[in-house]
N, C-alpha and C. Protein backbone atom coordinates (compact mmCIF):
# COMPACT_ATOMS: atom_id res chain seq x y z
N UNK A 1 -4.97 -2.81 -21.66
CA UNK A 1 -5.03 -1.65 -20.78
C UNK A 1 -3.70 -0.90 -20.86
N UNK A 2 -3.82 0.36 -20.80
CA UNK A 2 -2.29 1.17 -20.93
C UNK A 2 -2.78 1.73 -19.80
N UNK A 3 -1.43 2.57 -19.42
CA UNK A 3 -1.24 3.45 -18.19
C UNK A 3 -1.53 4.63 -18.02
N UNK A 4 -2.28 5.34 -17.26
CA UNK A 4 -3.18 6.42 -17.24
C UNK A 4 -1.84 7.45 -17.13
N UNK A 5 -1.01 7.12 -16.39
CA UNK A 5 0.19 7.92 -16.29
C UNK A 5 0.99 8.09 -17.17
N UNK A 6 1.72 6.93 -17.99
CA UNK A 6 2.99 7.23 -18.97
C UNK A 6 2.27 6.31 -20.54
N UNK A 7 0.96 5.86 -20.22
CA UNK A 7 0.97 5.49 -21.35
C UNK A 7 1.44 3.74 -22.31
N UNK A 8 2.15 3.42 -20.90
CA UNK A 8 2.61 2.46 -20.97
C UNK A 8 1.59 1.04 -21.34
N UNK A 9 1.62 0.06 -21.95
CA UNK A 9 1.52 -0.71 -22.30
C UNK A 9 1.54 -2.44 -21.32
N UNK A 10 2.49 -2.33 -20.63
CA UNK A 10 3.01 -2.93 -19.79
C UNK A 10 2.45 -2.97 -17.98
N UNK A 11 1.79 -3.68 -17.90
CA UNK A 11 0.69 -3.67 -16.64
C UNK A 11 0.62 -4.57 -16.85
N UNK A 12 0.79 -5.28 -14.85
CA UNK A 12 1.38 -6.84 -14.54
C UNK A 12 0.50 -6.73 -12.99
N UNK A 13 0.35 -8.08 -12.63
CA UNK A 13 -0.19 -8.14 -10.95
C UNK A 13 1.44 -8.55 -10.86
N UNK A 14 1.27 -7.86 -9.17
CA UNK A 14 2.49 -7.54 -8.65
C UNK A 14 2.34 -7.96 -7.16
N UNK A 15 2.84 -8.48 -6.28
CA UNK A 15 3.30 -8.31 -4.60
C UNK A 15 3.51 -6.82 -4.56
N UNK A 16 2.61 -6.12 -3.63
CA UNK A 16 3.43 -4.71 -3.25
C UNK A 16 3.26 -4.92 -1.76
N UNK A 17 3.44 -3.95 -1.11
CA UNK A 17 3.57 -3.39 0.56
C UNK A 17 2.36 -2.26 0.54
N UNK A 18 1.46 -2.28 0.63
CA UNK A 18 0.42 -1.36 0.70
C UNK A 18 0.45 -0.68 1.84
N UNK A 19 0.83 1.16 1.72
CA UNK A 19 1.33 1.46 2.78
C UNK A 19 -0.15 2.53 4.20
N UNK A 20 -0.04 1.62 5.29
CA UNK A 20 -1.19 2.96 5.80
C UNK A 20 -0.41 3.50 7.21
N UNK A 21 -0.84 4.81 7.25
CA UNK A 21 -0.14 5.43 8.42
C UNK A 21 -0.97 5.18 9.65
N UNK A 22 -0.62 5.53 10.69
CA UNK A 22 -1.18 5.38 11.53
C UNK A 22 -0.84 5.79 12.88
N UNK A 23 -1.17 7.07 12.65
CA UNK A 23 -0.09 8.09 13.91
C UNK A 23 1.04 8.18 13.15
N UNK A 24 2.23 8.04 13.85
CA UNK A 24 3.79 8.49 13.55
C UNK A 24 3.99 6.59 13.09
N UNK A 25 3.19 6.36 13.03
CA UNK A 25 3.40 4.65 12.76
C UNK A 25 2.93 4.07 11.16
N UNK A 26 3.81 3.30 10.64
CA UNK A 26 3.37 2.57 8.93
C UNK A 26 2.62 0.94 9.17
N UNK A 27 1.91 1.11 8.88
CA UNK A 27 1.60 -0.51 8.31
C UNK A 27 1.40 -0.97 7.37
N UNK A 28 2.17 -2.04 6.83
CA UNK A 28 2.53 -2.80 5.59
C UNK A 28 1.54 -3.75 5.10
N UNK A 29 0.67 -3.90 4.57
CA UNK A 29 -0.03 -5.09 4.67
C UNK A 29 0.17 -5.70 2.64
N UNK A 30 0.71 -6.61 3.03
CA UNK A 30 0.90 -7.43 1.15
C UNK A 30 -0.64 -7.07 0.35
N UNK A 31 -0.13 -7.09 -0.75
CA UNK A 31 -1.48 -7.26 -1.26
C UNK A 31 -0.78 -7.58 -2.90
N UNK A 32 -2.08 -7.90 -3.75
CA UNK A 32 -1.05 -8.27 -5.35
C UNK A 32 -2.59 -7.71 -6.11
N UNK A 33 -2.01 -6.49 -6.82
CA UNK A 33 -2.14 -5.51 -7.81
C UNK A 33 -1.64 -5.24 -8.97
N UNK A 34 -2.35 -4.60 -10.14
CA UNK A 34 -1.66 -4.53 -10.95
C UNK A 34 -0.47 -2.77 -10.88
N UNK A 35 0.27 -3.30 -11.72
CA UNK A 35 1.27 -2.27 -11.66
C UNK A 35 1.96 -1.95 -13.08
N UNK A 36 1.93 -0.65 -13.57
CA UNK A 36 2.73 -0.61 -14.27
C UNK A 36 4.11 -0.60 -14.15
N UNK A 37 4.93 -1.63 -15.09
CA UNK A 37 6.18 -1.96 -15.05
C UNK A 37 7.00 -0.69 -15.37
N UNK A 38 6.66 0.18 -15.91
CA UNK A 38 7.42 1.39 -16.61
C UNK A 38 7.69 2.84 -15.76
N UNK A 39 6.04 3.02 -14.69
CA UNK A 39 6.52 4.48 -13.81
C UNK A 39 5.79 3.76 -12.54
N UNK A 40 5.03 2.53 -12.30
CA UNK A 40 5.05 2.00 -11.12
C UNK A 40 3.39 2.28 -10.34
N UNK A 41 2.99 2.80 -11.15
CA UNK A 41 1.44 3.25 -11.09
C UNK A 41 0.70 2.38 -10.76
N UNK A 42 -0.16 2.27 -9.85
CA UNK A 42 -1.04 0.83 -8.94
C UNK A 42 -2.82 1.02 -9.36
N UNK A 43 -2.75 -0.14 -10.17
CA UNK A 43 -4.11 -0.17 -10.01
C UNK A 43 -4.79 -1.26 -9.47
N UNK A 44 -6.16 -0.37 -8.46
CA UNK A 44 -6.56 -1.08 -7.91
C UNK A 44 -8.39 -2.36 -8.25
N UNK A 45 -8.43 -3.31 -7.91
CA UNK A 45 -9.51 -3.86 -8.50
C UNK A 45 -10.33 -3.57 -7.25
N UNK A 46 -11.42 -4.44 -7.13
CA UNK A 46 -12.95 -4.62 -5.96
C UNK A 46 -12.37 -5.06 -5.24
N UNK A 47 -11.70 -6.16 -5.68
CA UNK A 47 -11.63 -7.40 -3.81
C UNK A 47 -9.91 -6.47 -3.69
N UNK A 48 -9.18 -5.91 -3.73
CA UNK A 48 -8.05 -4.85 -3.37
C UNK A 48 -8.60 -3.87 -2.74
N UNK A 49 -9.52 -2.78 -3.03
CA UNK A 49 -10.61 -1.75 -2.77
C UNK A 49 -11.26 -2.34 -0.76
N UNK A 50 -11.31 -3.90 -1.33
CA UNK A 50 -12.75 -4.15 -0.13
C UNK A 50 -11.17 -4.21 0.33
N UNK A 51 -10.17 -4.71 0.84
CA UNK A 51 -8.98 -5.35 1.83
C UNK A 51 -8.58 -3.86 2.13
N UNK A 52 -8.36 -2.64 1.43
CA UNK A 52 -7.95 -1.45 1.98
C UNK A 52 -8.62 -0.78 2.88
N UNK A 53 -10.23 -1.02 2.74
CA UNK A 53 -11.11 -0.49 3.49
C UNK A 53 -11.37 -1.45 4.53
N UNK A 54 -11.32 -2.43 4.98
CA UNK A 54 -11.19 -3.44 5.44
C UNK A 54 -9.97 -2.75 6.84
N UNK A 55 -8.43 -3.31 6.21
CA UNK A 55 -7.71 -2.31 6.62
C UNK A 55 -8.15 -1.17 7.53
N UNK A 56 -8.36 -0.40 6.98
CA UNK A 56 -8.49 1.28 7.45
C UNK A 56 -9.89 1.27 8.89
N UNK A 57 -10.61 0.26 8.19
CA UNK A 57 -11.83 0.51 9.54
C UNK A 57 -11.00 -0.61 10.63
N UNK A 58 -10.41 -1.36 10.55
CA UNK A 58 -9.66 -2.38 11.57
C UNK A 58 -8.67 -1.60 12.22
N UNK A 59 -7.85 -0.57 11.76
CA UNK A 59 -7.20 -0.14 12.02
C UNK A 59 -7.51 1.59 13.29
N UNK A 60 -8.71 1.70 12.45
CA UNK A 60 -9.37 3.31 13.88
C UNK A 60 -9.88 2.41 14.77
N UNK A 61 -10.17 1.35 14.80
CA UNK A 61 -10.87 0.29 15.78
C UNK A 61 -9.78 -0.55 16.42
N UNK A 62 -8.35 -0.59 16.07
CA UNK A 62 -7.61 -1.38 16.69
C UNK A 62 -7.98 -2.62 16.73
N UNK A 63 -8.08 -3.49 15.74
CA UNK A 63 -8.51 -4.41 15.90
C UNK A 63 -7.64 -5.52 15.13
N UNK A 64 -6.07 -4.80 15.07
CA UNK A 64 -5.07 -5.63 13.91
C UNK A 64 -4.07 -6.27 14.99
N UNK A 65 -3.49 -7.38 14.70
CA UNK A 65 -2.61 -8.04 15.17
C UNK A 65 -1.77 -7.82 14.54
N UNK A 66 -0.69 -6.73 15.02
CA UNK A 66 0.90 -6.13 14.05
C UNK A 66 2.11 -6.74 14.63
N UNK A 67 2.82 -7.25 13.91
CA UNK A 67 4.18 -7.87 14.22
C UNK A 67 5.12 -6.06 14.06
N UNK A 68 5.72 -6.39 14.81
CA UNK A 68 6.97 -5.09 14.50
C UNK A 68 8.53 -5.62 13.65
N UNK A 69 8.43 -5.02 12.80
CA UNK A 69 9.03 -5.07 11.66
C UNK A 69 10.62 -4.69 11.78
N UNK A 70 10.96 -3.16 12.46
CA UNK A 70 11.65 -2.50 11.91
C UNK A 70 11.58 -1.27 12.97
N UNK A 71 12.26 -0.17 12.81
CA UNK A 71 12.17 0.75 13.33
C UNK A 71 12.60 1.94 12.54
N UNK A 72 11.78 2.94 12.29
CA UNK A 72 12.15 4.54 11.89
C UNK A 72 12.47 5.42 12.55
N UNK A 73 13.65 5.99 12.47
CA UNK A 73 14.56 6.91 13.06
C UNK A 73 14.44 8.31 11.99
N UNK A 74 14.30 9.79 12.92
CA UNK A 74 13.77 11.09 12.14
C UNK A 74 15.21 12.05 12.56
N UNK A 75 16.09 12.77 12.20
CA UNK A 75 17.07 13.75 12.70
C UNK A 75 15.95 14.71 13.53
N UNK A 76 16.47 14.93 14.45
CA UNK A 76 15.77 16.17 15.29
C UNK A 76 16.57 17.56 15.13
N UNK A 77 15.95 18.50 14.78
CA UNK A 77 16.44 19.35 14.31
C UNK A 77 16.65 20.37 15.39
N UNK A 78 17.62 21.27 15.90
CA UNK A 78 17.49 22.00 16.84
C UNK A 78 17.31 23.50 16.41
């Protein structure tokens, strides 16, 4: 398989941070995908596909148990 983007050759399963918003809020949830090593391009399989959607309906339903991570800070502009 090469990379739809650069062409690359080099496509690996990877640990990423799969990112979903949620309001002014991120949630991280792991997942392991392939990735090209060269511009970073994510591809996704079925059982990745079913955990995002999975995700996303748990998430308008509130139905996730979120640890807090971290905090994001924005400059307010006057």
């Amino acid at each position: 398989m090469k990379c739809v983007i650069c062409n690359s050759p080099h496509i690996q399963m990877k640990k990423v941070d799969e990112e979903f918003r949620w309001g002014n809020d991120i949630l991280l949830v792991p997942m392991e995908v392939s990735v090209c090593l060269s511009c970073g391009e994510r591809y996704y399989d079925k059982k990745a596909m079913k955990k995002i959607e999975e995700m996303r309906s748990r998430l308008k339903t509130r139905e996730l148990e979120v640890q807090e991570v971290g905090k994001v800070f924005k400059e307010h502009l006057a």
